[in-house]
Protein backbone atom coordinates (compact mmCIF):
# COMPACT_ATOMS: atom_id res chain seq x y z
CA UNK A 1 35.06 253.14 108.36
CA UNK A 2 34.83 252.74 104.15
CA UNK A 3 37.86 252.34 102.48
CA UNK A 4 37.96 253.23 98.38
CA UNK A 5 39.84 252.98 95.48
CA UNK A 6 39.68 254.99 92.43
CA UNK A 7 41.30 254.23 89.16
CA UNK A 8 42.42 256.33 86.19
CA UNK A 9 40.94 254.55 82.94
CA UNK A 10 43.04 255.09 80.18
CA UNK A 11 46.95 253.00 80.55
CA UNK A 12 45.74 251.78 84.24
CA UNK A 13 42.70 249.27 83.60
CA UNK A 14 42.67 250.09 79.59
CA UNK A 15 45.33 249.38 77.19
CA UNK A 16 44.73 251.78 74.97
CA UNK A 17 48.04 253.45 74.09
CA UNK A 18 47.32 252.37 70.39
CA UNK A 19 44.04 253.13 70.18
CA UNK A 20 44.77 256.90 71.31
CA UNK A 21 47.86 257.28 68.44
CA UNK A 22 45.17 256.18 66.34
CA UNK A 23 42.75 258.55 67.22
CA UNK A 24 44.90 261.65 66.73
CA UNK A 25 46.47 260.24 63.67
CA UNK A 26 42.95 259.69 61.93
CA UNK A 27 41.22 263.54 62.88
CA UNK A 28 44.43 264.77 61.89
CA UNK A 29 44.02 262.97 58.53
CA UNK A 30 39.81 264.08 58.46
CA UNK A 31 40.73 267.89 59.93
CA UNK A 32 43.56 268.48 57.24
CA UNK A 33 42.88 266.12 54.82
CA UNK A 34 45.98 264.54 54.15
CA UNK A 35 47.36 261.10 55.29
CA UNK A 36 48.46 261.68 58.81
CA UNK A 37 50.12 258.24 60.03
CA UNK A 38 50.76 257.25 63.69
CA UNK A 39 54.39 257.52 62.47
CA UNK A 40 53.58 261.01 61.62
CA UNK A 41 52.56 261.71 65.21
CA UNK A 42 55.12 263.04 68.24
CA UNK A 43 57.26 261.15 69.82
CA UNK A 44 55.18 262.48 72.88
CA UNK A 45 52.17 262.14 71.55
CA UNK A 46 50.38 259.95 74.18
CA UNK A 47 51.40 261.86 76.49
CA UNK A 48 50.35 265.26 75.22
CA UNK A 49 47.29 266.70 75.07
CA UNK A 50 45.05 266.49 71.88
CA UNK A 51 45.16 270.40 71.59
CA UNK A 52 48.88 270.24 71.11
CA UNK A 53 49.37 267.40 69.45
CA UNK A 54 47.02 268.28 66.83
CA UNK A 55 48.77 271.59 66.53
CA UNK A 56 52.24 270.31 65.83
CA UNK A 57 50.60 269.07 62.65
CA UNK A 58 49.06 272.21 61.88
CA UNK A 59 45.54 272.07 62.72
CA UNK A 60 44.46 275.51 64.33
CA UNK A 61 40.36 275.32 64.52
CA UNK A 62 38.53 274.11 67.50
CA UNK A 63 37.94 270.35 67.79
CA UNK A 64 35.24 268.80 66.15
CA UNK A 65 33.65 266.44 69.27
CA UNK A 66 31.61 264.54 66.59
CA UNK A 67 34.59 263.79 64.87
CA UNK A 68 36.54 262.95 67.13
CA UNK A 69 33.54 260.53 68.51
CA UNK A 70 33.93 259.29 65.28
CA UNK A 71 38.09 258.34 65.52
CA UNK A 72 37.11 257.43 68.51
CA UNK A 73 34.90 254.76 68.06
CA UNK A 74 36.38 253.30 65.63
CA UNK A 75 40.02 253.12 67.03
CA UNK A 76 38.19 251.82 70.20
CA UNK A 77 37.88 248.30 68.64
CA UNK A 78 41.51 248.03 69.16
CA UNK A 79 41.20 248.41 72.82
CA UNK A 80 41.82 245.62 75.72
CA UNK A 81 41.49 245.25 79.14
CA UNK A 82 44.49 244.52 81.30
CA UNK A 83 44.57 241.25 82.55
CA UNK A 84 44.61 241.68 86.31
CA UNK A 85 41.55 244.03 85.71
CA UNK A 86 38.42 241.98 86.27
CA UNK A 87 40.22 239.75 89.36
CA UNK A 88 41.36 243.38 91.05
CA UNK A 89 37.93 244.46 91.35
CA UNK A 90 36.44 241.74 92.34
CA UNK A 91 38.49 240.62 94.71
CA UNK A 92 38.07 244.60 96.06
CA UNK A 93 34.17 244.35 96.08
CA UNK A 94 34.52 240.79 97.99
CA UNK A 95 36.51 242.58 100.60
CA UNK A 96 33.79 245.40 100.75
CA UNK A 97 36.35 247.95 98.96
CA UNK A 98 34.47 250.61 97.39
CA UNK A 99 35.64 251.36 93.66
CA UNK A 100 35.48 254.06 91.02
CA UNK A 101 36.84 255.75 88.00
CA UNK A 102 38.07 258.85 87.80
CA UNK A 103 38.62 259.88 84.05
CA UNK A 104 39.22 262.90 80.98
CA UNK A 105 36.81 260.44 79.22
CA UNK A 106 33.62 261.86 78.47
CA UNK A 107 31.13 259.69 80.05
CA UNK A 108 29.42 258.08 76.83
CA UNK A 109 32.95 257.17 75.63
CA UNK A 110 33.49 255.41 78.51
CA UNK A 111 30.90 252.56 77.98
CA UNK A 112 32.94 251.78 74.43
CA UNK A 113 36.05 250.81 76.56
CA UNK A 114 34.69 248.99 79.35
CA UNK A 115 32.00 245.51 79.19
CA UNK A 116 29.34 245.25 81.11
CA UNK A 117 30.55 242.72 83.49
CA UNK A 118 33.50 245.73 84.55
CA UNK A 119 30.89 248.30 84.73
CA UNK A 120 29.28 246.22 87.00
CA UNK A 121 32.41 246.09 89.30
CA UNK A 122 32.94 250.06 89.36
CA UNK A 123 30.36 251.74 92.40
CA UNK A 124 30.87 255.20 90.56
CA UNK A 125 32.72 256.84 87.16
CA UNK A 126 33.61 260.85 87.13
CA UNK A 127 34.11 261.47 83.62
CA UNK A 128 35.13 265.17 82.12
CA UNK A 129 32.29 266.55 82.31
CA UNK A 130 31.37 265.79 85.88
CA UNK A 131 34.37 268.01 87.62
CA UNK A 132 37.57 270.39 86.79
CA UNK A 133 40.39 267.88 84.82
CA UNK A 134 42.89 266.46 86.75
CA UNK A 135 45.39 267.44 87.77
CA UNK A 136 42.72 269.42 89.77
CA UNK A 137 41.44 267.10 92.76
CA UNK A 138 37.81 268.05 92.21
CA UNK A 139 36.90 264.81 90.41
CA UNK A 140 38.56 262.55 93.10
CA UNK A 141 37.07 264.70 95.50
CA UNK A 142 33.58 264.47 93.83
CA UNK A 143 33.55 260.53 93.58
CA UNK A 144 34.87 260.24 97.42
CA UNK A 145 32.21 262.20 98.25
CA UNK A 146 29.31 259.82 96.38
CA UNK A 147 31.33 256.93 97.86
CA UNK A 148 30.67 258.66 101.24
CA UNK A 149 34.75 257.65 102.10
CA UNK A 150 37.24 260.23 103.50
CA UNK A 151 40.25 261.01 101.43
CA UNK A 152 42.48 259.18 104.31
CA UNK A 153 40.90 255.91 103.66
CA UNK A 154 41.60 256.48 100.09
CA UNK A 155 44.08 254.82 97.11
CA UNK A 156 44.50 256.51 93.87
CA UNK A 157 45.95 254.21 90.89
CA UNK A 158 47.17 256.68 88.13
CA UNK A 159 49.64 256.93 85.64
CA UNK A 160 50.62 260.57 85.14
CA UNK A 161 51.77 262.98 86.63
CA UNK A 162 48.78 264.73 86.46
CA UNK A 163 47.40 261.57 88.18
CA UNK A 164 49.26 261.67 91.11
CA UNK A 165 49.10 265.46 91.46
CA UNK A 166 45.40 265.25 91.48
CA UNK A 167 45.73 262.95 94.37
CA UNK A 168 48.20 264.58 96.29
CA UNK A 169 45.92 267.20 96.08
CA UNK A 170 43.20 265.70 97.13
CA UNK A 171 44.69 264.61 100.41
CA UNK A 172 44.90 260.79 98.85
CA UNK A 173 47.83 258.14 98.78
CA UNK A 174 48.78 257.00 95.16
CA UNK A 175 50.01 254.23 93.55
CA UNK A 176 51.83 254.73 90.22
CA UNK A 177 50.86 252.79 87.53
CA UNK A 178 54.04 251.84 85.62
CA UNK A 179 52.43 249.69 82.95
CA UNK A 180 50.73 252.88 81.57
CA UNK A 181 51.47 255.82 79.64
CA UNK A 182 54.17 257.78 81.65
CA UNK A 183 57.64 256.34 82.73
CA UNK A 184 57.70 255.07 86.36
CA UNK A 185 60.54 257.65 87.14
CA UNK A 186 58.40 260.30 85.99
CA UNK A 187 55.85 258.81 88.64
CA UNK A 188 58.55 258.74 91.36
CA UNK A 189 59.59 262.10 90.19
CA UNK A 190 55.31 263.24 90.83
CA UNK A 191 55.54 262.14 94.32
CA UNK A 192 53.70 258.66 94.15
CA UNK A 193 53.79 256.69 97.69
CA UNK A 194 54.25 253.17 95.75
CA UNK A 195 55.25 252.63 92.07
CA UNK A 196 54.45 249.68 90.23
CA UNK A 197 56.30 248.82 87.45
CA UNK A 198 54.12 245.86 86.24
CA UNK A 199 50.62 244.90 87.92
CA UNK A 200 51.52 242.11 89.63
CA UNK A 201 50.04 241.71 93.00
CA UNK A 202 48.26 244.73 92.52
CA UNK A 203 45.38 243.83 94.44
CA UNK A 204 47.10 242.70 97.10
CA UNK A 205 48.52 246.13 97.42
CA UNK A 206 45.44 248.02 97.39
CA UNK A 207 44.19 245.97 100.20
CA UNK A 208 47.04 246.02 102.15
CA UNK A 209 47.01 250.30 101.74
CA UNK A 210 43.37 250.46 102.21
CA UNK A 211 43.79 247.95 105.58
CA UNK A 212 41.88 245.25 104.68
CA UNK A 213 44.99 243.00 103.68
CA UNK A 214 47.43 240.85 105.59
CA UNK A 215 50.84 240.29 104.55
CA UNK A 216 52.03 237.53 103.17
């Protein structure tokens, strides 16, 4: 029997709650030309989708993808990993834990967050334009199924609600991701079987869900 775990990207292996703000806040300031500041941005702007967001400030046209590659990019320099990142997935593969990303990145966006040497680590990535968004299970679904593992022998780290609706739906357990974009209440709230508040001892977690972990 295989045991898995997939990952959200964004807030749960990136940090890249400033990098987003900084996105929005420079199409805004290309799409309406006029100095649109992070400051200038909803409260619930990393949170919200880019749609509304972007509306709130008065931008009513479609989205501009090469533009926004273009935000993109750039605010992408400001980017980290977590620290517990690289160890997690490692210490997953050494235990013969299959691993992969499920994301609302669009797949060439996702090699400007991630090295190499993480890349390396993941078995498969479902980006956007792969499967339905979450919280729809398909993409969950779809990377189980190139993993060849059954949504029972499944984990799910997210940090939305979306997240752990997705998984839920899906028929997989799911760990909230506290560290990331959404409160960890809201994550209780969602119906997540574990929340995290910080990462610590995360992968000692995974493998004790996935049963490949002893207790301490």
């Amino acid at each position: 029997m295989r045991q898995a775990v997939l990952f959200d990207l964004d807030g749960v292996l990136v940090d890249s709650r400033a990098a987003q703000l900084a996105t929005l806040a420079g199409y805004a300031t290309s799409a309406l030309d006029r100095r649109i500041a992070v400051a200038d941005l909803p409260a619930v702007a990393a949170t919200t989708p880019r749609e509304h967001v972007l509306a709130s400030l008065g931008f009513t046209g479609a989205i501009n993808e090469v533009g926004w590659d273009a935000a993109t990019a750039t605010a992408s320099l400001g980017t980290s990993l977590f620290p517990f990142v690289t160890g997690t997935l490692a210490a997953l593969q050494e235990s013969g834990v299959a691993t992969g990303i499920v994301t609302l990145r669009s797949r060439r966006r996702v090699g400007w967050l991630l090295p190499a040497d993480v890349l390396d680590l993941i078995d498969t990535i479902v980006c956007y334009e792969d499967a339905a968004p979450k919280p729809a299970p398909d993409g969950l679904l779809l990377a189980l199924g190139r993993l060849g593992v059954a949504p029972r022998d499944a984990v799910f780290v997210g940090d939305m609600d979306t997240d752990v609706h997705a998984a839920r739906a899906a028929g997989v357990r799911v760990i909230g991701a506290g560290w990331g974009f959404a409160d960890p209440q809201a994550l209780i709230e969602a119906g997540a079987d574990l929340v995290l508040p910080r990462a610590d001892g995360l992968a000692q977690a995974l493998l004790l869900l996935v049963g490949t972990g002893k207790p301490d």
